[in-house]
PDB file of N, CA and C in Angstrom:
ATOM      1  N   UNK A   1     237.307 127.303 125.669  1.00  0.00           N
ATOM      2  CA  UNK A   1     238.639 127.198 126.223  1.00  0.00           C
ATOM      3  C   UNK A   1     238.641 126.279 127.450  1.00  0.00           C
ATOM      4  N   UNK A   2     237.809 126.316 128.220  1.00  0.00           N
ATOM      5  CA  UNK A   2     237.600 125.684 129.132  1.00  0.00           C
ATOM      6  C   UNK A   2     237.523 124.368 129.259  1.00  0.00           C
ATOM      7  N   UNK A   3     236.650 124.035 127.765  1.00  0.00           N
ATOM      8  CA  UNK A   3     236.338 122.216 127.395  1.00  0.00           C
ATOM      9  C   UNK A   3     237.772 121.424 126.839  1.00  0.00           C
ATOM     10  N   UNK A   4     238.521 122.550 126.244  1.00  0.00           N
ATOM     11  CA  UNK A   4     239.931 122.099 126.033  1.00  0.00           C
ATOM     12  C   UNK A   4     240.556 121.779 126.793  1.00  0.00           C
ATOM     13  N   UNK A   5     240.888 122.442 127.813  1.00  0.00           N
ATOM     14  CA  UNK A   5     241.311 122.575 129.253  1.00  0.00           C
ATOM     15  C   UNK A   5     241.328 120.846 130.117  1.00  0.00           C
ATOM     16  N   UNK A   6     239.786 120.539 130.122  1.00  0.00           N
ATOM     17  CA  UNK A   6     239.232 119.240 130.277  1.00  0.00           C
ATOM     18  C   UNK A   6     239.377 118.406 129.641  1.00  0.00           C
ATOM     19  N   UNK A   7     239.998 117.894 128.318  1.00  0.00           N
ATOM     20  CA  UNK A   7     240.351 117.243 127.717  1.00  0.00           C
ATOM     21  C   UNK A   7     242.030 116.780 127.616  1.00  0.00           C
ATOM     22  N   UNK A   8     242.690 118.028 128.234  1.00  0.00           N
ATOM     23  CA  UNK A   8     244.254 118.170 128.484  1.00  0.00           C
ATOM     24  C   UNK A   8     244.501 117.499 129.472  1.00  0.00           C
ATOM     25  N   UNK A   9     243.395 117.619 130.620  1.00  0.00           N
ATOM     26  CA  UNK A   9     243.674 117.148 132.135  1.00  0.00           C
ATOM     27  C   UNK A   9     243.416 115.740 131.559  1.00  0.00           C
ATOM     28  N   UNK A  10     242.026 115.197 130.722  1.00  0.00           N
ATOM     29  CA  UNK A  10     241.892 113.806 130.935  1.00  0.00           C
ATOM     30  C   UNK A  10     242.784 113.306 130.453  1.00  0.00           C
ATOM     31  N   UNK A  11     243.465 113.981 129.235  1.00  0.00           N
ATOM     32  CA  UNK A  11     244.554 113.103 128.798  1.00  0.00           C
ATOM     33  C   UNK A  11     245.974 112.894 129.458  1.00  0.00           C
ATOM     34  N   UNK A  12     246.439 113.871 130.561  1.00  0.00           N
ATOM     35  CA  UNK A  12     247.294 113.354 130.951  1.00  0.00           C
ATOM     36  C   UNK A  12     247.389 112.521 132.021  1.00  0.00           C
ATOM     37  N   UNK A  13     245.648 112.778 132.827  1.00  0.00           N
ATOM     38  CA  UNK A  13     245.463 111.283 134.066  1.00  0.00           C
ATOM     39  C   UNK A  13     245.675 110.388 132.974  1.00  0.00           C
ATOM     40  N   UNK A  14     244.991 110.044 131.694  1.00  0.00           N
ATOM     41  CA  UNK A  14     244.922 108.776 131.214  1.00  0.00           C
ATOM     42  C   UNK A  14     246.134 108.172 130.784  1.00  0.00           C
ATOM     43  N   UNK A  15     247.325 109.016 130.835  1.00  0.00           N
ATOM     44  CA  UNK A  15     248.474 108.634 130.371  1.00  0.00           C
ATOM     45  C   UNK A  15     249.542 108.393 131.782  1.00  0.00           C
ATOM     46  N   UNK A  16     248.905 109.074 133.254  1.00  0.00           N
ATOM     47  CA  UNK A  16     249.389 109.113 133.978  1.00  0.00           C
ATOM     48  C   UNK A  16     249.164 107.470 134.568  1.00  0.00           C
ATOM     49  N   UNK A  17     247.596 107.262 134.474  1.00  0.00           N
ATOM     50  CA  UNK A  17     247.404 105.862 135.052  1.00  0.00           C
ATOM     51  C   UNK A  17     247.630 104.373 134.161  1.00  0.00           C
ATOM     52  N   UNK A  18     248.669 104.851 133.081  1.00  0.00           N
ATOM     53  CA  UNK A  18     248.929 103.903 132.292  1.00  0.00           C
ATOM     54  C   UNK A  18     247.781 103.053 131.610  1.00  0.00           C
ATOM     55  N   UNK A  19     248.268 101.910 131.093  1.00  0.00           N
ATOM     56  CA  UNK A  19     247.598 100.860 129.885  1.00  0.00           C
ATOM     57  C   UNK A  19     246.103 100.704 130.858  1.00  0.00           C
ATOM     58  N   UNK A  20     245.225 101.265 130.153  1.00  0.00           N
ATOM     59  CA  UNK A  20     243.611 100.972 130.593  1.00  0.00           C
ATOM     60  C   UNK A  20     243.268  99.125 130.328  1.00  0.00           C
ATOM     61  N   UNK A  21     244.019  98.622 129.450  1.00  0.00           N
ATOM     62  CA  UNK A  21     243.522  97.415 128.812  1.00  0.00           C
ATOM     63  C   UNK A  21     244.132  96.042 129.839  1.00  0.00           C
ATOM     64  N   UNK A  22     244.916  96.559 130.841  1.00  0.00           N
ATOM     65  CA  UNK A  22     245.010  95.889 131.776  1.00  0.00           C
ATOM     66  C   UNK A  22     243.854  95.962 133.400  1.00  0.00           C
ATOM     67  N   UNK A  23     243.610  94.411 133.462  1.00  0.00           N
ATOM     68  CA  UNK A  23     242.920  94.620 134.758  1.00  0.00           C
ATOM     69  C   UNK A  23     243.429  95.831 136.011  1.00  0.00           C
ATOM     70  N   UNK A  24     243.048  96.514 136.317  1.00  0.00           N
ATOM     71  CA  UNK A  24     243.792  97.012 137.568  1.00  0.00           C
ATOM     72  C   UNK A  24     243.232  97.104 139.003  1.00  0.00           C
ATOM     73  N   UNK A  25     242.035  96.631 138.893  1.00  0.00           N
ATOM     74  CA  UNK A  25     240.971  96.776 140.135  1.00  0.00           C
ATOM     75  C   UNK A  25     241.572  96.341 141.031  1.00  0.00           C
ATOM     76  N   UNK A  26     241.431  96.783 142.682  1.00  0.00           N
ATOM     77  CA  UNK A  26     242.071  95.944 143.584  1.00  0.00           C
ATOM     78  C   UNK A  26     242.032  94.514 144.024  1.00  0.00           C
ATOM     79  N   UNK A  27     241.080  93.940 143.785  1.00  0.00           N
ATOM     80  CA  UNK A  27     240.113  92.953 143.820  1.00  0.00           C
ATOM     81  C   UNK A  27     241.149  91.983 142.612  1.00  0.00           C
ATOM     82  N   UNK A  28     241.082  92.376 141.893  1.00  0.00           N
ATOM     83  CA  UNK A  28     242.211  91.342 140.666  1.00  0.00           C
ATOM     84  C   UNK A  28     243.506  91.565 141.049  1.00  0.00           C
ATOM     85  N   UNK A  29     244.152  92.272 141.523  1.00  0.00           N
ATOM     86  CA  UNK A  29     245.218  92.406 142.375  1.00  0.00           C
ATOM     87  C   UNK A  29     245.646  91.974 143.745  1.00  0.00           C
ATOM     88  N   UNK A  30     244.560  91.462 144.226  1.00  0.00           N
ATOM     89  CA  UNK A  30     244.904  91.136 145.475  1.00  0.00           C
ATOM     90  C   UNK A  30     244.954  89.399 145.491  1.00  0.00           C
ATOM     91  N   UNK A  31     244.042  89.247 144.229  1.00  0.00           N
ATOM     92  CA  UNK A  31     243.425  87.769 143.986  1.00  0.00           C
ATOM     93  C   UNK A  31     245.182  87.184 143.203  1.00  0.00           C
ATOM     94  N   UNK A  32     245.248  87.736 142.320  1.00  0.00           N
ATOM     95  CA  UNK A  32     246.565  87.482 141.704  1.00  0.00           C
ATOM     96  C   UNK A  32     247.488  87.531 142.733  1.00  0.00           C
ATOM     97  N   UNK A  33     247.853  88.075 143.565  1.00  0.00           N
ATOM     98  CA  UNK A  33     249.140  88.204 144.480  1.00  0.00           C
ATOM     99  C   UNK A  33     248.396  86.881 145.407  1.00  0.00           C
ATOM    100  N   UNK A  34     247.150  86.731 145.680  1.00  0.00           N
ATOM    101  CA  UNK A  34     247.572  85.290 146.522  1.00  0.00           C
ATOM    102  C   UNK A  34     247.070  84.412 145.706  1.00  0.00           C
ATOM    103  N   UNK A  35     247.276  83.834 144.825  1.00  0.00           N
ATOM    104  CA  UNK A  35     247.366  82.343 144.057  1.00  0.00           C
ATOM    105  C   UNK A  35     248.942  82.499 143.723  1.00  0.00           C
ATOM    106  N   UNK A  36     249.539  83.693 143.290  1.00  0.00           N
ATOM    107  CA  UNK A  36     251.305  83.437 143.514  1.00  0.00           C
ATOM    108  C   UNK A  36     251.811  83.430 145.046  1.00  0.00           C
ATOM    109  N   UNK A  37     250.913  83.528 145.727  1.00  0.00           N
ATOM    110  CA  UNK A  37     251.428  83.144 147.114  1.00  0.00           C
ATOM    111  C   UNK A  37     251.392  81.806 147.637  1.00  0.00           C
ATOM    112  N   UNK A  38     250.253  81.457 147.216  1.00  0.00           N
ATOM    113  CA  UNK A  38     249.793  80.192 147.188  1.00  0.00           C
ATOM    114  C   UNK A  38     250.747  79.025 145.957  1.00  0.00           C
ATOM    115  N   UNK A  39     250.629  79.242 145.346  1.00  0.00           N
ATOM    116  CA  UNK A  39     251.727  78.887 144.370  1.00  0.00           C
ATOM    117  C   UNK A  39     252.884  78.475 144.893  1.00  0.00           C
ATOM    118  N   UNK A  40     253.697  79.532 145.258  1.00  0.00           N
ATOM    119  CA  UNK A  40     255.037  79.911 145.425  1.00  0.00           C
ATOM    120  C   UNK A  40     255.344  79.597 147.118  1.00  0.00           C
ATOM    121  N   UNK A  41     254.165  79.269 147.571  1.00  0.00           N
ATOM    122  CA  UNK A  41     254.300  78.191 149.404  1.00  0.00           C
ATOM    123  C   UNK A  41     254.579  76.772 148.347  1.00  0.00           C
ATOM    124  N   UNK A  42     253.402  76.201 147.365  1.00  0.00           N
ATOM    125  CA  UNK A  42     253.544  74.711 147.175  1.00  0.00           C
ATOM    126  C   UNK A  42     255.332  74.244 146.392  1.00  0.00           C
ATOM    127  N   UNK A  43     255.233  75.239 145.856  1.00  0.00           N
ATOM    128  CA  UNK A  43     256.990  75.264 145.027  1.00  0.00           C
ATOM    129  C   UNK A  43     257.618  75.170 146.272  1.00  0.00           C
ATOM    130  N   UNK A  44     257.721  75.786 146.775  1.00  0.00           N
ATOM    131  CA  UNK A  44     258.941  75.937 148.160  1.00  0.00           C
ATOM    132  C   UNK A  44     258.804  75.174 148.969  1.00  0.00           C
ATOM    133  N   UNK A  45     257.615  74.116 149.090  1.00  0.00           N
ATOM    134  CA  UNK A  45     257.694  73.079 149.857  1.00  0.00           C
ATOM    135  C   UNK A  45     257.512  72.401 149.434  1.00  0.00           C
ATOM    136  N   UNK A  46     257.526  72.173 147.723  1.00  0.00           N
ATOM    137  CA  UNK A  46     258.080  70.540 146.807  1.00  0.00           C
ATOM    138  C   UNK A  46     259.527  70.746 147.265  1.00  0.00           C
ATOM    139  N   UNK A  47     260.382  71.715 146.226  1.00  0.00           N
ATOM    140  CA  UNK A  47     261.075  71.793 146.114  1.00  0.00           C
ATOM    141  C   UNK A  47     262.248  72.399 146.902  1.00  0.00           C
ATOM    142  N   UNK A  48     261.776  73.383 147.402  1.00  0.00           N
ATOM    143  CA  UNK A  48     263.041  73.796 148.351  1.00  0.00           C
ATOM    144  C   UNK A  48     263.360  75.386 148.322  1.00  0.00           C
ATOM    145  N   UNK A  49     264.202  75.889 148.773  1.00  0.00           N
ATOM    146  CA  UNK A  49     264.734  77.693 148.232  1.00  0.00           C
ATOM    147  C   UNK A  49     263.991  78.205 148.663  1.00  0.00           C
ATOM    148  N   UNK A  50     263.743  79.700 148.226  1.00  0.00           N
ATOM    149  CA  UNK A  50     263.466  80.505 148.690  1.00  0.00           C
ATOM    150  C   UNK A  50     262.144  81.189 148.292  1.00  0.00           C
ATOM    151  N   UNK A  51     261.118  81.126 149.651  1.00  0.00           N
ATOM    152  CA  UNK A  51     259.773  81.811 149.114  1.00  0.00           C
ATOM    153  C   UNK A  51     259.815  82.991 148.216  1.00  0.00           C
ATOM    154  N   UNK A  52     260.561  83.954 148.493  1.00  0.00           N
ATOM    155  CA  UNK A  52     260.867  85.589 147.539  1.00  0.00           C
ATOM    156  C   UNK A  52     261.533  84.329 146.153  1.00  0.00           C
ATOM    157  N   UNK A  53     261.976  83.783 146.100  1.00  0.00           N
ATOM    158  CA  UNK A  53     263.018  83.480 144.916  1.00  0.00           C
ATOM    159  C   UNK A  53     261.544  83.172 143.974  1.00  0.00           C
ATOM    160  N   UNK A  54     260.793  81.664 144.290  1.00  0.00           N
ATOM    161  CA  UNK A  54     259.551  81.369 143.921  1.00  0.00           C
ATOM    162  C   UNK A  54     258.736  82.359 143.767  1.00  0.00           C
ATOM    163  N   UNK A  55     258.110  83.240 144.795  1.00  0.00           N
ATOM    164  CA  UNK A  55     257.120  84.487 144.205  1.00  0.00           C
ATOM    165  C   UNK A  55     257.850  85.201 142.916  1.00  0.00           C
ATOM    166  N   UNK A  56     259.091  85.554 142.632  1.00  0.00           N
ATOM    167  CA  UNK A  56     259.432  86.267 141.641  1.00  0.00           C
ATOM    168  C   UNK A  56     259.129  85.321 140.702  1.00  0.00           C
ATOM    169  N   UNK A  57     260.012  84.425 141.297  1.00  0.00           N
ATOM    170  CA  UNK A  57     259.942  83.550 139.645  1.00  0.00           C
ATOM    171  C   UNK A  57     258.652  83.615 139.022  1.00  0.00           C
ATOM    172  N   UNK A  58     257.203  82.986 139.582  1.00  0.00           N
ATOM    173  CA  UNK A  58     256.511  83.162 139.344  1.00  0.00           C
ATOM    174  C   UNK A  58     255.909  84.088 138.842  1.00  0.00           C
ATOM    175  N   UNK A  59     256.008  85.652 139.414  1.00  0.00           N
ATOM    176  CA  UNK A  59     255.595  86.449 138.822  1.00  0.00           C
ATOM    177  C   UNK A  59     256.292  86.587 137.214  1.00  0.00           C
ATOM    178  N   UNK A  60     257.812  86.729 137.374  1.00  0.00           N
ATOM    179  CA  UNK A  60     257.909  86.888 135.895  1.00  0.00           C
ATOM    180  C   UNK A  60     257.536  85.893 134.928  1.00  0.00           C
ATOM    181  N   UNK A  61     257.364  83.964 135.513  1.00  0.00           N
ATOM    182  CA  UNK A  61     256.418  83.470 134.278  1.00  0.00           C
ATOM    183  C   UNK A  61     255.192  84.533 134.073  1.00  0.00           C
ATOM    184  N   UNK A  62     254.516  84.694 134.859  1.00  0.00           N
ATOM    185  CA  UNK A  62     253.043  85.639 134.813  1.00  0.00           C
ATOM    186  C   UNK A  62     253.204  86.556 133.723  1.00  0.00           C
ATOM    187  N   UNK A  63     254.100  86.764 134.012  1.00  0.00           N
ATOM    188  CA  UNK A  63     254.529  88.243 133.404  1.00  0.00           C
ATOM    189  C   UNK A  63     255.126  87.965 131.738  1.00  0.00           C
ATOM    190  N   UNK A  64     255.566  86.586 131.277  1.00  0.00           N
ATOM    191  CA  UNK A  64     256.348  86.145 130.171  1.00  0.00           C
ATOM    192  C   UNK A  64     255.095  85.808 129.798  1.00  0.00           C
ATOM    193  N   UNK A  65     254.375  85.195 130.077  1.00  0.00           N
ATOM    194  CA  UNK A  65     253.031  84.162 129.648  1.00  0.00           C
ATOM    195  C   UNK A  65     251.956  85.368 128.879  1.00  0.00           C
ATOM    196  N   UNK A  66     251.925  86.269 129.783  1.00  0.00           N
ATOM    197  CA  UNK A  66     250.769  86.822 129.242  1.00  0.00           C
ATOM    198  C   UNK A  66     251.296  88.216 127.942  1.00  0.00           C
ATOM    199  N   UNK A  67     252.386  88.566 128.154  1.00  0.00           N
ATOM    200  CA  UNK A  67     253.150  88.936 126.791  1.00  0.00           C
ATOM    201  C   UNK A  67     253.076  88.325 125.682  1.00  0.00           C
ATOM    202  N   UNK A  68     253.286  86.773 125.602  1.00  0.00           N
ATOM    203  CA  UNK A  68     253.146  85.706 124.759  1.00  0.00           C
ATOM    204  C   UNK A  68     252.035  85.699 123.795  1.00  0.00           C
ATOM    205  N   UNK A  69     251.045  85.797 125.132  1.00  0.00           N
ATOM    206  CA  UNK A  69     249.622  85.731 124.830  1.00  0.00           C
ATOM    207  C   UNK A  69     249.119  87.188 124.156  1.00  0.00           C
ATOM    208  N   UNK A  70     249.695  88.475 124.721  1.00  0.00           N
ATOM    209  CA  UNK A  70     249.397  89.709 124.098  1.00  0.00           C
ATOM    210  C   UNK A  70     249.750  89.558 122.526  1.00  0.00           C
ATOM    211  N   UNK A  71     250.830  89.165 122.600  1.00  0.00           N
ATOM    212  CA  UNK A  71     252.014  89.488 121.155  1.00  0.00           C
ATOM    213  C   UNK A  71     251.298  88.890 119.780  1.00  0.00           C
ATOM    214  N   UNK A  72     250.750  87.155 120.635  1.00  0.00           N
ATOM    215  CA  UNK A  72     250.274  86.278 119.309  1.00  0.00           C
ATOM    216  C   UNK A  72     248.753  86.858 119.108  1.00  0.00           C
ATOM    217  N   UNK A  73     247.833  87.834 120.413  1.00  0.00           N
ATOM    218  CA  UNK A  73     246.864  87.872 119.699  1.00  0.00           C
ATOM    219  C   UNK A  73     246.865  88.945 118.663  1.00  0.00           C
ATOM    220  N   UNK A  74     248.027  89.668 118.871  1.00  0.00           N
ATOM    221  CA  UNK A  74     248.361  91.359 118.284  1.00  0.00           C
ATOM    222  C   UNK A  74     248.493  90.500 116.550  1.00  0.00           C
ATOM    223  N   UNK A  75     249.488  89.467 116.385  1.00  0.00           N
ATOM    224  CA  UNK A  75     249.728  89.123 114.959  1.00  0.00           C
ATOM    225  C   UNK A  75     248.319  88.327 114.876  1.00  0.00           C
ATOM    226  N   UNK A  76     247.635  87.761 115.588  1.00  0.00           N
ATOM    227  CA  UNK A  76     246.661  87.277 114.499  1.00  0.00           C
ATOM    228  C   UNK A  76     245.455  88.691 114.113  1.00  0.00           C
ATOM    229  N   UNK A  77     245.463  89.612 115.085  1.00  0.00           N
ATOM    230  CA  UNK A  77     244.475  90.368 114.982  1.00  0.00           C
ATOM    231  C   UNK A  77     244.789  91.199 112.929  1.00  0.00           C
ATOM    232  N   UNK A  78     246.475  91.459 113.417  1.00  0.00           N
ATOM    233  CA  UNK A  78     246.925  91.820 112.213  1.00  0.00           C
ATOM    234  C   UNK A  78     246.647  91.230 111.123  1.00  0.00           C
ATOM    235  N   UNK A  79     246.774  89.928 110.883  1.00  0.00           N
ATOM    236  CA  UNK A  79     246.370  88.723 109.454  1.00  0.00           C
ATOM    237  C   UNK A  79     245.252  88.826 109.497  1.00  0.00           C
ATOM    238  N   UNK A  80     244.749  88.822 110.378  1.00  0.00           N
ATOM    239  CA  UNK A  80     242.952  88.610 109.521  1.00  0.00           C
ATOM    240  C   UNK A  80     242.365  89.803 109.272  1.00  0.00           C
ATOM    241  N   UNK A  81     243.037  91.112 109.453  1.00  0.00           N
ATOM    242  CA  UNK A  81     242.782  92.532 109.261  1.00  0.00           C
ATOM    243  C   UNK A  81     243.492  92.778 107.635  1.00  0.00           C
ATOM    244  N   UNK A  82     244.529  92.323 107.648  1.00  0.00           N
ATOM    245  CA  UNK A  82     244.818  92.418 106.292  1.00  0.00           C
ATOM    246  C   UNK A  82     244.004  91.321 105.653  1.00  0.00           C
ATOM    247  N   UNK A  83     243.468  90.377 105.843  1.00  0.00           N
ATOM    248  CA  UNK A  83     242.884  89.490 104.959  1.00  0.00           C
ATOM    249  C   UNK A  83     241.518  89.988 104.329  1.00  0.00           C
ATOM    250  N   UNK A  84     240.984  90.269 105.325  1.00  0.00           N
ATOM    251  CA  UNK A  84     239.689  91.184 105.339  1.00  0.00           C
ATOM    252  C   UNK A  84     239.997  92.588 104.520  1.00  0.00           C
ATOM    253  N   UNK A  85     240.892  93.194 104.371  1.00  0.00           N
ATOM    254  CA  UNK A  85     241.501  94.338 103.720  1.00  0.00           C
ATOM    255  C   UNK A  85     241.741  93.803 101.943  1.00  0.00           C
ATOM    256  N   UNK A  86     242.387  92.670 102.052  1.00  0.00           N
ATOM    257  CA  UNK A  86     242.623  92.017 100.697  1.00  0.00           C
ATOM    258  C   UNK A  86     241.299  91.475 100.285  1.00  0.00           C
ATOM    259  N   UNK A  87     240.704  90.714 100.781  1.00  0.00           N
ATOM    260  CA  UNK A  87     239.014  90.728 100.428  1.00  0.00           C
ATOM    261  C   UNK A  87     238.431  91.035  99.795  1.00  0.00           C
ATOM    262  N   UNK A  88     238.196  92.665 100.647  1.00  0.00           N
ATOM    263  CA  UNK A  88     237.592  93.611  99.824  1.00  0.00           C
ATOM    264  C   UNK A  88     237.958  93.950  98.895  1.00  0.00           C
ATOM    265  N   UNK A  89     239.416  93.821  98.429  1.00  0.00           N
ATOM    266  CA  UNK A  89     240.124  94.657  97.658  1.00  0.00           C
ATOM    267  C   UNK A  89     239.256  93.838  96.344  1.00  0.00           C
ATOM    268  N   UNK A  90     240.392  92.409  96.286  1.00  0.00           N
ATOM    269  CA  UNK A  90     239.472  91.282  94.918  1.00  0.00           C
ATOM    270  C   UNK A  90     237.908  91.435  94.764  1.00  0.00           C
ATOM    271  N   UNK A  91     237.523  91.866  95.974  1.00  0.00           N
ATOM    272  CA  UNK A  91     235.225  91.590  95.738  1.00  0.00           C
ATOM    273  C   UNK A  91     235.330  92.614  94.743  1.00  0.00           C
ATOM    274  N   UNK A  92     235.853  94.046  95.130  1.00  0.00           N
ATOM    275  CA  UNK A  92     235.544  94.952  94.435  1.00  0.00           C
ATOM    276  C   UNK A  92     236.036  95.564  93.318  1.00  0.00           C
ATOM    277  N   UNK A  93     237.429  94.746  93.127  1.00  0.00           N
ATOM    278  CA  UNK A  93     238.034  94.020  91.719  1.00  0.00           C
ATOM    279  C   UNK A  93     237.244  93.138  90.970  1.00  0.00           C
ATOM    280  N   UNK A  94     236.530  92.260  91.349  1.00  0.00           N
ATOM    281  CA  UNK A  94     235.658  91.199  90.469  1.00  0.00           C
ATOM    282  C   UNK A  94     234.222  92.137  90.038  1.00  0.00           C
ATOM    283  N   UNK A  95     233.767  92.948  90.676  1.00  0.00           N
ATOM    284  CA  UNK A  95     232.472  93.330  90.707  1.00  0.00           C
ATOM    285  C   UNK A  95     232.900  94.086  89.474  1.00  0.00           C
TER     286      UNK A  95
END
């Protein structure tokens, strides 16, 4: 009863501290917030406006880009999982 118990708790920290498959260390967080700082000074002094306007912006490209990047690796992971699925299917149809 007890080991159950421990398995209830881990699962709701693990659901409490959200998506594991994202970096979260402080160290990648702190590094990311200043290259959009850094960033978002050179934008605002090409161009003009507002440092907060630039840091957002930036963040939500960040934030569009790597969705992009999640989404297309999610469909290719899918095609070549079914391909590999169909594969097998014909090998062990021909055999």
């Amino acid at each position: 009863m007890h080991k159950k118990n421990v398995v209830i708790m881990k699962t709701a920290r693990e659901i409490h501290n959200g998506n594991k498959n994202r970096l979260n260390l402080p160290l990648h967080k702190l590094f990311g917030w200043s290259v959009r700082l850094i960033l978002s000074g050179f934008c605002w002094s090409l161009y003009g406006g507002s440092l907060l306007a630039w840091f957002i912006g930036l963040w939500l490209v960040k934030e569009l880009i790597t969705d992009v990047i999640r989404f297309a690796w999610g469909c290719l992971v899918s095609i070549l999982s079914f391909a590999v699925v169909v594969g097998i299917i014909i090998w062990l149809l021909i055999l």
